[in-house]
Protein backbone atom coordinates (compact mmCIF):
# COMPACT_ATOMS: atom_id res chain seq x y z
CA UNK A 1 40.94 70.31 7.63
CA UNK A 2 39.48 68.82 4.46
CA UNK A 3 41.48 65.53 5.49
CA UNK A 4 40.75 65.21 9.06
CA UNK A 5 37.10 65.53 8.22
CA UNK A 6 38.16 62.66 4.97
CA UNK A 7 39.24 60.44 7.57
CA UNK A 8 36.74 60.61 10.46
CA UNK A 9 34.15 59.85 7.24
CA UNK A 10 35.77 56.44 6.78
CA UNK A 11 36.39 55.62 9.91
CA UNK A 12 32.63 55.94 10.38
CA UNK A 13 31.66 54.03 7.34
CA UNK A 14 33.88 51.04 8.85
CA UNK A 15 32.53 50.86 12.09
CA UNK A 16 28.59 50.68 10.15
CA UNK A 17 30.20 47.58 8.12
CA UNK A 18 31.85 45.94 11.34
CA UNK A 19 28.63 46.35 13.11
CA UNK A 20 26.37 45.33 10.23
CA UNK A 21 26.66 41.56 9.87
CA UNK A 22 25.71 41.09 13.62
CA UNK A 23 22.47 43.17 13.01
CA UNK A 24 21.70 41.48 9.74
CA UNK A 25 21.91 38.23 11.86
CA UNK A 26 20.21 39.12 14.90
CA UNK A 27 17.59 39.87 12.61
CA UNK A 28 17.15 36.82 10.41
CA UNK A 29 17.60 34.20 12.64
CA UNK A 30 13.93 32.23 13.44
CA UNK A 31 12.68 32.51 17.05
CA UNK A 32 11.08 29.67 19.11
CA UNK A 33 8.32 27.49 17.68
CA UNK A 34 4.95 27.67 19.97
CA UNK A 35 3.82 24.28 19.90
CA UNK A 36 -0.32 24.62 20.12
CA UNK A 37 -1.95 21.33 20.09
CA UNK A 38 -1.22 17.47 19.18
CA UNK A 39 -3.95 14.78 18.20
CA UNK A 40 -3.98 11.36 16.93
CA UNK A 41 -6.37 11.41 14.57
CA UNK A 42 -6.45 7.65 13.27
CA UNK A 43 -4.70 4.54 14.26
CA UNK A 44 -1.62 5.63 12.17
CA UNK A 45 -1.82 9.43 12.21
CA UNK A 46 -0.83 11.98 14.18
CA UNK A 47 -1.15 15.90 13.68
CA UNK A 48 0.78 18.82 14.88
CA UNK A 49 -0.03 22.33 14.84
CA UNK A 50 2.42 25.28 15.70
CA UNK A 51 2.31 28.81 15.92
CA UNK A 52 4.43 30.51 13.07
CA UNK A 53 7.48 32.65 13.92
CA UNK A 54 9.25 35.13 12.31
CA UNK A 55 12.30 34.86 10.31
CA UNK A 56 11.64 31.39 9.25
CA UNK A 57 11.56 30.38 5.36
CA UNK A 58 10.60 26.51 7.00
CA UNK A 59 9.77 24.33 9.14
CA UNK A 60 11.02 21.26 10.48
CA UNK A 61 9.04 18.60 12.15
CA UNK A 62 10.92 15.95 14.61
CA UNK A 63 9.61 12.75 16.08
CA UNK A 64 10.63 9.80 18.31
CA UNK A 65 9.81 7.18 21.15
CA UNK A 66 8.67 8.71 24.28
CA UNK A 67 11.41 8.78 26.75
CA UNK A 68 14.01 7.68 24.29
CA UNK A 69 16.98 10.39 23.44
CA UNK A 70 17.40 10.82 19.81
CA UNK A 71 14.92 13.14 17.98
CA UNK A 72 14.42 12.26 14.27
CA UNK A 73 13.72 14.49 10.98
CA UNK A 74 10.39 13.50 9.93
CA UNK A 75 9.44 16.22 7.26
CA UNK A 76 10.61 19.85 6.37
CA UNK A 77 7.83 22.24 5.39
CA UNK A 78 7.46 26.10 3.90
CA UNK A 79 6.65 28.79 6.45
CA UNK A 80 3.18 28.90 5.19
CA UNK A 81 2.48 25.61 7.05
CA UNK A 82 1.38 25.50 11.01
CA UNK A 83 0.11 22.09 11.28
CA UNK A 84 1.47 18.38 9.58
CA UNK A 85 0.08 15.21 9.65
CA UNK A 86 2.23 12.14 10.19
CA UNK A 87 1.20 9.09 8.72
CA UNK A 88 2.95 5.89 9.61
CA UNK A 89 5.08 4.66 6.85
CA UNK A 90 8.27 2.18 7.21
CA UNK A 91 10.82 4.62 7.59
CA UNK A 92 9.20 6.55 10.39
CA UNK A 93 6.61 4.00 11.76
CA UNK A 94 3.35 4.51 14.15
CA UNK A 95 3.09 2.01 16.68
CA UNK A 96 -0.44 1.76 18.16
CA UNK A 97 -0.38 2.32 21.83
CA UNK A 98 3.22 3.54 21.37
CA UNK A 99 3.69 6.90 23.19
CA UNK A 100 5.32 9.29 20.71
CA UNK A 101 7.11 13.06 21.52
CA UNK A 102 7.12 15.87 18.47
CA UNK A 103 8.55 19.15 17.93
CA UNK A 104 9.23 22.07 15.69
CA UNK A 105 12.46 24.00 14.51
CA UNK A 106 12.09 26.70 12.84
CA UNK A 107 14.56 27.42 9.71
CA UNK A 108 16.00 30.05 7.55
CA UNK A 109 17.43 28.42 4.43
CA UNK A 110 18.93 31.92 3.78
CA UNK A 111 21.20 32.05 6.84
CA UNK A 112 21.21 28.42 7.64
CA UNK A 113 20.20 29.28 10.87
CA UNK A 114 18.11 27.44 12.65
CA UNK A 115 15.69 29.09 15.73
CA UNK A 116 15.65 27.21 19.49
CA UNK A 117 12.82 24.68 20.05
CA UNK A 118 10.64 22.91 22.43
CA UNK A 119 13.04 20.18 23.78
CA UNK A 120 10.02 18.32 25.52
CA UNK A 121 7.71 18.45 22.85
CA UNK A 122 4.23 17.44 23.25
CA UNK A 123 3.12 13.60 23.90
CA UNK A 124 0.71 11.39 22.40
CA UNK A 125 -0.16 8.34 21.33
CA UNK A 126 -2.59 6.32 18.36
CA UNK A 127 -5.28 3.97 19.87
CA UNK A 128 -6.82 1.02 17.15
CA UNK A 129 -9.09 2.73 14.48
CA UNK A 130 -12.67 3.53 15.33
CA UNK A 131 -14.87 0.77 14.46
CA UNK A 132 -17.80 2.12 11.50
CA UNK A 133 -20.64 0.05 9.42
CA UNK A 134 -22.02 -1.71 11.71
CA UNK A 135 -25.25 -3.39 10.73
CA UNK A 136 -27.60 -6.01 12.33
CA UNK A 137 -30.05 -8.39 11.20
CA UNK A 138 -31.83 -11.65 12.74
CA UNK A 139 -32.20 -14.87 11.40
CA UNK A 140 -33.70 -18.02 12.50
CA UNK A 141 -34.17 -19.07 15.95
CA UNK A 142 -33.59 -15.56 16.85
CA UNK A 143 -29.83 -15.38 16.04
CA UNK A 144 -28.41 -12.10 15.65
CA UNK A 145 -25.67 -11.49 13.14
CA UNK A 146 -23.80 -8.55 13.80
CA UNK A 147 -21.29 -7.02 11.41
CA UNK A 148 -18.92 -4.29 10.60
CA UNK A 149 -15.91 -2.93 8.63
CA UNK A 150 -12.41 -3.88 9.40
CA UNK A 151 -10.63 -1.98 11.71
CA UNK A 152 -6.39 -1.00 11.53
CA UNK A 153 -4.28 -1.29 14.75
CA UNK A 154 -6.57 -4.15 15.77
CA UNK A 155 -6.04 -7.17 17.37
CA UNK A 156 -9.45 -8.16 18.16
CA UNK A 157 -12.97 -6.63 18.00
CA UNK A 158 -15.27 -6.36 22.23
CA UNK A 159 -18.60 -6.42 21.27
CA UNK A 160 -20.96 -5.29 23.92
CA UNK A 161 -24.56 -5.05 24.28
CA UNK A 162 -27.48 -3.35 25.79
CA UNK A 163 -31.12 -4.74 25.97
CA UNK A 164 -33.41 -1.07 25.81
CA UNK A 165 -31.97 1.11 27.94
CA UNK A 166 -29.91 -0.77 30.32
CA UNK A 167 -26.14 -0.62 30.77
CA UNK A 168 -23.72 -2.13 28.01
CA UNK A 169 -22.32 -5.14 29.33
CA UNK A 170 -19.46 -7.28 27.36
CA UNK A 171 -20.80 -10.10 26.10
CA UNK A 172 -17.51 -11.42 23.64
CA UNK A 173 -13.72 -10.95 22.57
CA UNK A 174 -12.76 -11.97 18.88
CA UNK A 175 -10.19 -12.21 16.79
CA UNK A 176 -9.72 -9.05 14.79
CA UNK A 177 -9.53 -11.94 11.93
CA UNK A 178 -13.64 -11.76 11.85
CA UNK A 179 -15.43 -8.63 11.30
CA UNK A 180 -18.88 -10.73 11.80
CA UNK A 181 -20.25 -12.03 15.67
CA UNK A 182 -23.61 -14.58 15.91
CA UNK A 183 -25.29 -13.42 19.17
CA UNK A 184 -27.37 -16.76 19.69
CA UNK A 185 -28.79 -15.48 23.11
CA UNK A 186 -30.08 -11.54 22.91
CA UNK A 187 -32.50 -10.58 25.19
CA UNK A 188 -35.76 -11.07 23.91
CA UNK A 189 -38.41 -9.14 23.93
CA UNK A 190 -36.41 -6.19 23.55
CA UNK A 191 -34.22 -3.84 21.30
CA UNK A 192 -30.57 -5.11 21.25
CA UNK A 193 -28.31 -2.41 20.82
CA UNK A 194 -24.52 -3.42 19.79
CA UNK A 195 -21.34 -2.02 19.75
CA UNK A 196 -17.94 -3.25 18.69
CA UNK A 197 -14.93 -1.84 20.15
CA UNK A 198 -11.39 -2.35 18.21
CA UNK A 199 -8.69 -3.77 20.89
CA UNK A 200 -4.97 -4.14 20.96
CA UNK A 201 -3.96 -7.24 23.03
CA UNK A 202 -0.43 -6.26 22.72
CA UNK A 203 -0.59 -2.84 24.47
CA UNK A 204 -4.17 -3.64 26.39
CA UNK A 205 -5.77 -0.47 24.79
CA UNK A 206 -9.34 0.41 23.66
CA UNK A 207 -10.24 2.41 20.06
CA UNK A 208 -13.34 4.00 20.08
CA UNK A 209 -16.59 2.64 19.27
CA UNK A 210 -19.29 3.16 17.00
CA UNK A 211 -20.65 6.43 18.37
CA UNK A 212 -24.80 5.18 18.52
CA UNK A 213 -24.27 1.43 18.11
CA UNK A 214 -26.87 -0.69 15.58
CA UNK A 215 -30.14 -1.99 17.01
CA UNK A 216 -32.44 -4.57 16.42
CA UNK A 217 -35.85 -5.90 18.12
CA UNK A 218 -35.87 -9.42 18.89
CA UNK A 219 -39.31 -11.04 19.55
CA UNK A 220 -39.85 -13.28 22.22
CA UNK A 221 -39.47 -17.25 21.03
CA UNK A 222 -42.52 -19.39 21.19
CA UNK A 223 -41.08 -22.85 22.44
CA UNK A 224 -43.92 -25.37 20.26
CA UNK A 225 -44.66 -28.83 22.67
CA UNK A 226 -42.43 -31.67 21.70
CA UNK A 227 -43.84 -34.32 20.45
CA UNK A 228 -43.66 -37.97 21.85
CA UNK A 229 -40.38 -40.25 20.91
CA UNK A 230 -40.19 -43.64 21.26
CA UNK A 231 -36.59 -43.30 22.13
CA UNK A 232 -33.74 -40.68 22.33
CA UNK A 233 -31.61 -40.34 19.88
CA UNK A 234 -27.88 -41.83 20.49
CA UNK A 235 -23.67 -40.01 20.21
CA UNK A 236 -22.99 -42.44 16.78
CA UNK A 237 -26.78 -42.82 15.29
CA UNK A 238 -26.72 -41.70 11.27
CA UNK A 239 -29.29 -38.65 12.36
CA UNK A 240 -27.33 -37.45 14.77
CA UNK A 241 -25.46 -33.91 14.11
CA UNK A 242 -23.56 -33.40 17.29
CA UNK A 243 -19.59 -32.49 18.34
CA UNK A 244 -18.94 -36.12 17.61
CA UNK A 245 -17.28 -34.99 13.74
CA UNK A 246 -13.23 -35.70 14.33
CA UNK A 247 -13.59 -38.08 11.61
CA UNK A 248 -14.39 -34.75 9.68
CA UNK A 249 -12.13 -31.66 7.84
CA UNK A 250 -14.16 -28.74 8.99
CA UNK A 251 -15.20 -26.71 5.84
CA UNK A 252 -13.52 -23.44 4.87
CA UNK A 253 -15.20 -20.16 5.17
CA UNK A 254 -14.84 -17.95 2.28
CA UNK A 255 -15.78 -15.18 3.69
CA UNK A 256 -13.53 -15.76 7.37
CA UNK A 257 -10.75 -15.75 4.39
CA UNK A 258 -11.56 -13.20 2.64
CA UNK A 259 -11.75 -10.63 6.14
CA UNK A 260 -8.13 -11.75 6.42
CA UNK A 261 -7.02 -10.89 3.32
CA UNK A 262 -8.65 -7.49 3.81
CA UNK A 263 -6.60 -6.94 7.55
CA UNK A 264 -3.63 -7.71 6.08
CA UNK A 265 -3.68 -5.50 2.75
CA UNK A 266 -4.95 -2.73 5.35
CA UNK A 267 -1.49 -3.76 7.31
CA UNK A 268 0.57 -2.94 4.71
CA UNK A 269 -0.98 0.03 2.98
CA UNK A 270 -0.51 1.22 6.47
CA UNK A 271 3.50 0.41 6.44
CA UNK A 272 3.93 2.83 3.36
CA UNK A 273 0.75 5.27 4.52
CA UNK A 274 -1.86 4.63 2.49
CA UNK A 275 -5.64 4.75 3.43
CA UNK A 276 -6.94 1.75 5.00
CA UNK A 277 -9.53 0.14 2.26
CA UNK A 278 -12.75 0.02 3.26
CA UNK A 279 -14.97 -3.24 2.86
CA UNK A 280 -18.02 -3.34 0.74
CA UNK A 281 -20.38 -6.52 0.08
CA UNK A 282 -21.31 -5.52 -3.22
CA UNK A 283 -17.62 -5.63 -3.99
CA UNK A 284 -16.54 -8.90 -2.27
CA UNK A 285 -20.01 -10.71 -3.78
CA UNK A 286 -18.53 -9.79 -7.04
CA UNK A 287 -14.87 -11.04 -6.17
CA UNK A 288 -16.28 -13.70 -4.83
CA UNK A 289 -17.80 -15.02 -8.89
CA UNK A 290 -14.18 -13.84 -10.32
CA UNK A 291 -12.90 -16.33 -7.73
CA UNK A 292 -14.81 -19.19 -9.10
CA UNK A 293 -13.97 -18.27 -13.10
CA UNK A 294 -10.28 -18.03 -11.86
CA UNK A 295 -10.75 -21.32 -11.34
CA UNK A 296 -11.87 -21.82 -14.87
CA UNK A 297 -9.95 -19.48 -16.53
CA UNK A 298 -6.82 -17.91 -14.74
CA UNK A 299 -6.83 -14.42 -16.29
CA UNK A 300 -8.11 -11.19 -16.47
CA UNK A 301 -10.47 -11.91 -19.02
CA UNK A 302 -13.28 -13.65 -17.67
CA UNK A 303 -14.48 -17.27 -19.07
CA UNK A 304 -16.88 -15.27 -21.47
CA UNK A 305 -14.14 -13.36 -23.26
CA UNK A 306 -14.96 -9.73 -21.62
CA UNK A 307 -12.19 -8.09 -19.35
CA UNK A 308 -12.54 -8.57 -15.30
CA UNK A 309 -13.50 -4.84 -15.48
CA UNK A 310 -17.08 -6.26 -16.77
CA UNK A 311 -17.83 -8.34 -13.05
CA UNK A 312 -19.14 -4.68 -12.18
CA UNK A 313 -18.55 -0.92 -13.57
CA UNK A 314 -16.57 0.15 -10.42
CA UNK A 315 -14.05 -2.27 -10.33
CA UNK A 316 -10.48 -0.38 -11.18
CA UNK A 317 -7.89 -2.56 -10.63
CA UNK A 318 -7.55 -6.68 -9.60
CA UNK A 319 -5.02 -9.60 -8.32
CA UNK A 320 -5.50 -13.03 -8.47
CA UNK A 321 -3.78 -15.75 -7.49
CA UNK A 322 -4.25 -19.78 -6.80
CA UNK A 323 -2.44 -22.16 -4.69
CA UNK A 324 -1.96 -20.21 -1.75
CA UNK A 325 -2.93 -21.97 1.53
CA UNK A 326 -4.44 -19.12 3.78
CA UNK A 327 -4.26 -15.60 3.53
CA UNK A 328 -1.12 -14.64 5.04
CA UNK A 329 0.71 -16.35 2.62
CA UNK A 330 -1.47 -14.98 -0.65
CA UNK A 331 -0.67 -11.03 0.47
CA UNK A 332 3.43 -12.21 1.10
CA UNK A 333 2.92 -13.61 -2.71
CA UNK A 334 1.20 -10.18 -4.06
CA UNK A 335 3.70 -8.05 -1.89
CA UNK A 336 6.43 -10.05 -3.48
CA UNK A 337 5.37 -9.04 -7.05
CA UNK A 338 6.09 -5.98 -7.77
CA UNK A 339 3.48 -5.40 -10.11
CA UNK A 340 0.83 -6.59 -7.51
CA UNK A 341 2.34 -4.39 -4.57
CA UNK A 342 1.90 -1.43 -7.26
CA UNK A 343 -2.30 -2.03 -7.25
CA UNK A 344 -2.54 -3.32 -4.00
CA UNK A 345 -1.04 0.02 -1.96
CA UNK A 346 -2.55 2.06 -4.55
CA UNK A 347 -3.61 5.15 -2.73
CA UNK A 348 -6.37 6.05 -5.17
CA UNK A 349 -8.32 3.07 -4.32
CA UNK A 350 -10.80 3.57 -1.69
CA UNK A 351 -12.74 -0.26 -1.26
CA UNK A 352 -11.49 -3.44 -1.55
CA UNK A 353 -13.49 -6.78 -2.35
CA UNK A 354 -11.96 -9.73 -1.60
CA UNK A 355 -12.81 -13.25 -3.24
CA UNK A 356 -11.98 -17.00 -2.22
CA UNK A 357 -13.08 -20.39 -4.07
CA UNK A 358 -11.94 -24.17 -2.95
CA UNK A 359 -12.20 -26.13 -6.13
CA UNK A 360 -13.17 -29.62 -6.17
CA UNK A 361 -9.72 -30.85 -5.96
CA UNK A 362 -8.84 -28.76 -2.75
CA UNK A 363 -6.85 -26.13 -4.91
CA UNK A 364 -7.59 -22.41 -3.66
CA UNK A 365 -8.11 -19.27 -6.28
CA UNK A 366 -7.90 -15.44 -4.71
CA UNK A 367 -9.18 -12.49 -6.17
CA UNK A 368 -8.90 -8.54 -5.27
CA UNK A 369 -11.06 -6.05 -6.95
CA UNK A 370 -10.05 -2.47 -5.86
CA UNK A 371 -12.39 0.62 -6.71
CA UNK A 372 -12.09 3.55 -6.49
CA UNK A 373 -15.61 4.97 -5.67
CA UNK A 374 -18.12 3.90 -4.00
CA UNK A 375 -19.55 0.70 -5.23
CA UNK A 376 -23.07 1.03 -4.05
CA UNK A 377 -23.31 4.54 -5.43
CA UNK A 378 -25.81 4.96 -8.01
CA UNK A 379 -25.20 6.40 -11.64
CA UNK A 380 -27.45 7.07 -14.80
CA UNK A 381 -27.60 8.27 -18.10
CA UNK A 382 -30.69 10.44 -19.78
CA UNK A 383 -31.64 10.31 -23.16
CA UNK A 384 -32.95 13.71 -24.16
CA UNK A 385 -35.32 13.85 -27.51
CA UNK A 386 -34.03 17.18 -28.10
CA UNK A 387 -37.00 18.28 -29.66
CA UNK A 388 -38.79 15.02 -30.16
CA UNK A 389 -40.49 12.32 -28.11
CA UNK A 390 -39.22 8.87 -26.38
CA UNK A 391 -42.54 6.94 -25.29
CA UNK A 392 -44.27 10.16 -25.41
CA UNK A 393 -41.96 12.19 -23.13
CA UNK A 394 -39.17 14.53 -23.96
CA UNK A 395 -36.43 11.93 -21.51
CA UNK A 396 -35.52 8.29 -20.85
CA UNK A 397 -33.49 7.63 -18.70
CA UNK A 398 -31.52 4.42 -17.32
CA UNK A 399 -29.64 3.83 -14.00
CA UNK A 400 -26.34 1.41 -13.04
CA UNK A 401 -23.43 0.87 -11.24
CA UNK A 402 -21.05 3.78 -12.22
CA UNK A 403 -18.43 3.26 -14.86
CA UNK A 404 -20.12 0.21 -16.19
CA UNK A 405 -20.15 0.58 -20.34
CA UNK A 406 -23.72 0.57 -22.05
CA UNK A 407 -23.48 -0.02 -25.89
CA UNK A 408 -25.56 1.86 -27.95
CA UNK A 409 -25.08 0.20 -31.48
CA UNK A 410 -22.33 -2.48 -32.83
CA UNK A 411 -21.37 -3.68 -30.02
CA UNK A 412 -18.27 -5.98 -29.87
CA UNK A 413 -18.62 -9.26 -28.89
CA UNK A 414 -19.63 -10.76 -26.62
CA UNK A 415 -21.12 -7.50 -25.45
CA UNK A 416 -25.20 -6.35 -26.72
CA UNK A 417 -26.51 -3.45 -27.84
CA UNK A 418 -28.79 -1.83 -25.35
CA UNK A 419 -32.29 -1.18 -25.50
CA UNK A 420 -32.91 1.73 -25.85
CA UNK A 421 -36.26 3.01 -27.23
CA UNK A 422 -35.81 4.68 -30.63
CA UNK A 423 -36.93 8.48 -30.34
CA UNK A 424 -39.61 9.78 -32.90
CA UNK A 425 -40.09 13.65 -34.32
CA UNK A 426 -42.50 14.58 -36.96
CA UNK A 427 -40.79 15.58 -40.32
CA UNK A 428 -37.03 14.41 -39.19
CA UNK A 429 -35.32 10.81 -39.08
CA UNK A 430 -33.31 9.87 -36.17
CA UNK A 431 -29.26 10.20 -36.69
CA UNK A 432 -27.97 9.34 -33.48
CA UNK A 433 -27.57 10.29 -30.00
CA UNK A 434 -24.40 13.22 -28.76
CA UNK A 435 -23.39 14.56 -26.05
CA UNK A 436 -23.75 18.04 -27.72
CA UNK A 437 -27.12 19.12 -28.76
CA UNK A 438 -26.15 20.28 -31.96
CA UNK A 439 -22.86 18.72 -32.94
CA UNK A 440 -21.12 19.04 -36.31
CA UNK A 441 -22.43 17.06 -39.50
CA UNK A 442 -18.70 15.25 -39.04
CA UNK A 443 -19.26 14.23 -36.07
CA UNK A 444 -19.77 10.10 -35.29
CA UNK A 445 -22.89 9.33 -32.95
CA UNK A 446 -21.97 7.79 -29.50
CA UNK A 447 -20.95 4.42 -29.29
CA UNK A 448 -20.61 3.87 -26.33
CA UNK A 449 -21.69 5.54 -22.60
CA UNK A 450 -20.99 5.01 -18.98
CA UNK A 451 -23.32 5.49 -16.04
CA UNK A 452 -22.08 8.49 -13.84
CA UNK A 453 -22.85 9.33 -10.39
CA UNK A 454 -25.34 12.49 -10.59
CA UNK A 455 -25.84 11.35 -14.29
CA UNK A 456 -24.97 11.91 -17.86
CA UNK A 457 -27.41 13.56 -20.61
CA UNK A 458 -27.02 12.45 -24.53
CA UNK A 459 -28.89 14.52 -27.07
CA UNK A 460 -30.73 13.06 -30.21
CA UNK A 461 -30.09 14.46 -33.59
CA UNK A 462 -32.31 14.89 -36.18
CA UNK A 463 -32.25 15.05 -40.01
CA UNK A 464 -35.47 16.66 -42.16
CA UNK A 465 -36.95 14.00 -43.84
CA UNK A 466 -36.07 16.20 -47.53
């Protein structure tokens, strides 16, 4: 008895181990990825979002051409992710206006199993970048000049107007070259409101505009009575500054160059999916003097001996080049060096300005300063009297543009000390300012401080007079 009852035992324990390995994998492998939602949500991103399944240790996201067969491995993710952002790089490109299909697979690593998936996908497609900072103001015989920040996956900016409350009507198609439109006929007597709508002439679709558009109120002209002429004037006469100029090079504009420059840097940081850079004036003013010393001095160190960094406190990073005929040809130059491909798709930088000088021989000099923050932002440094007084009050305090250096004694040339009013306390002497209110007798005063957005404090010191 004792071995039948030996033998049923084991025949048992063999069918559990047959069975086993078909439960284990029922078990682990993934199920079916819920796709929830897809969304461009620039020019050259597109999200994803999923609903997570079990038995998955990732996730793999697939992409290709609408209509096309082949789906391609874009990125593999943990199982803590339900939602990926693809941003268009070189080896899986964004097309605007291109319609695009994505899926899911769910994956355990473990088994290398892989769960079914949504063979369809879900369907979208980017449209050119909304178009942002726009701004408006009039000049002489009530000219408009309307302006705004480059926008990617353009071809060309449709600006369209509105006099108070009437309908927007199109009143021009530019190049997406210009980020700048002269409206030399608004209607006046009445608040011109403007927007600016990035196009795609390749694909024939529409980004979004600005969402409230930039006004301005133009006055109505007073036309003064001529005075009486004896004659009119003639096509040839020396006063006269009509079309008649073929015998004329038309002049360069720096700053119709320097938008270019800016469009095609934004180009390729899009390639290898970087942020577009955004354009500031503050910036470009200040590429646009390093453009003209360039021409003086080709370096990094500016005519007066200080580094480029010195042109303003925000600037992080530069190029420069001369020679170069037009823009196109200046970013193939920088994209060819590989140190100047390194700064300019540099994802830390944030605004670009761009400079351009002719000099009086007809030889062009380019310059891009990159920052990183804002360069408009404001940033200051207090001088607390710890104790003591600085023009009678317990703080002093001075504002600039952030990063920039201020010098606080022996400064190296040709840099100066700054002027800084020397605090007074009744029974102590001065020793320097800290950034600790009571810092060791070892310690060396501050040499040298940087403005800081929201501000930096330094603390006097002070020695008894015994």
């Amino acid at each position: 008895m004792k071995r039948k009852r030996f033998s049923f035992l084991t025949l048992l324990v063999l069918a559990i181990m047959l069975l086993m390995p078909t439960s284990i994998q029922a078990a682990v492998k993934p199920g079916t990825v819920k796709l929830s939602s897809i969304k461009a949500v620039d020019y050259n991103k597109i999200n994803i979002k999923w609903k997570k399944v079990s038995g998955a240790t990732n996730y793999i996201v697939y992409y290709k051409k609408a209509g096309s067969g082949k789906w391609i491995k874009v990125k593999t993710l943990d199982n803590k992710k339900s939602s990926y952002t693809h941003t268009s790089s070189t080896k899986y490109p964004i097309v605007v206006g291109q319609k695009y299909q994505y899926t899911i697979k769910a994956y355990n690593k473990n088994t290398k199993k892989s769960g079914n998936y949504n063979k369809k996908g879900l369907t979208t497609r980017t449209i050119p970048a909304t178009v942002y900072g726009l701004g408006a103001g009039l000049t002489g015989d009530n000219t408009v000049d309307v302006s705004w920040n480059p926008a990617g996956g353009t071809t060309h900016y449709v600006i369209y107007r509105k006099a108070n409350d009437s309908t927007p009507s199109k009143i021009a198609t530019i190049s997406s070259k210009y980020t700048k439109y002269e409206d030399k006929n608004p209607v006046e007597g009445a608040t011109n409101t403007y927007f600016v709508f990035g196009y795609s002439s390749k694909l024939k679709i529409y980004g979004n505009g600005s969402n409230t558009g930039v006004s301005i109120k133009v006055k109505r002209k007073v036309t003064p009575t001529p005075e009486p002429t004896s004659k009119p004037e003639k096509p040839g006469d020396d006063n006269n500054y009509g079309d008649n100029d073929d015998d004329f090079d038309d002049p360069v504009d720096p700053i119709a160059m320097a938008s270019e420059v800016l469009r095609l840097t934004n180009i390729e940081r899009a390639k290898e999916g970087a942020q577009p850079l955004k354009y500031n004036k503050t910036l470009q003013d200040a590429a646009m003097i390093r453009a003209k010393e360039i021409s003086v001095k080709f370096s990094h160190e500016r005519p007066n001996g200080t580094s480029y960094k010195t042109i303003l406190g925000c600037v992080n990073g530069e190029n420069i080049a001369m020679g170069y005929g037009d823009a196109e040809s200046v970013v193939e130059g920088w994209m060819n060096s590989s140190g100047h491909k390194v700064t300019m798709l540099d994802n830390r930088y944030q605004y670009l300005g761009v400079g351009f000088y002719e000099s009086d021989n007809g030889n062009y000099y380019w310059v891009q300063d990159f920052s990183t923050g804002n360069p408009d932002a404001s940033g200051s440094i207090t001088f607390d009297a710890n104790g003591g007084t600085i023009k009678g009050n317990s703080t002093y305090t001075i504002s600039g543009s952030p990063g920039e250096h201020v010098w606080l004694y022996d400064a190296p040339s040709p840099y100066t000390v700054a002027n800084i009013p020397t605090p007074i306390k009744n029974g102590y002497f001065f020793s320097g300012w800290f950034q600790l209110k009571n810092p060791d007798d070892t310690w060396n005063p501050i040499r040298r401080i940087s403005y800081a957005v929201g501000g930096t404090t330094l603390y006097a010191k002070w020695t008894p007079n015994n």
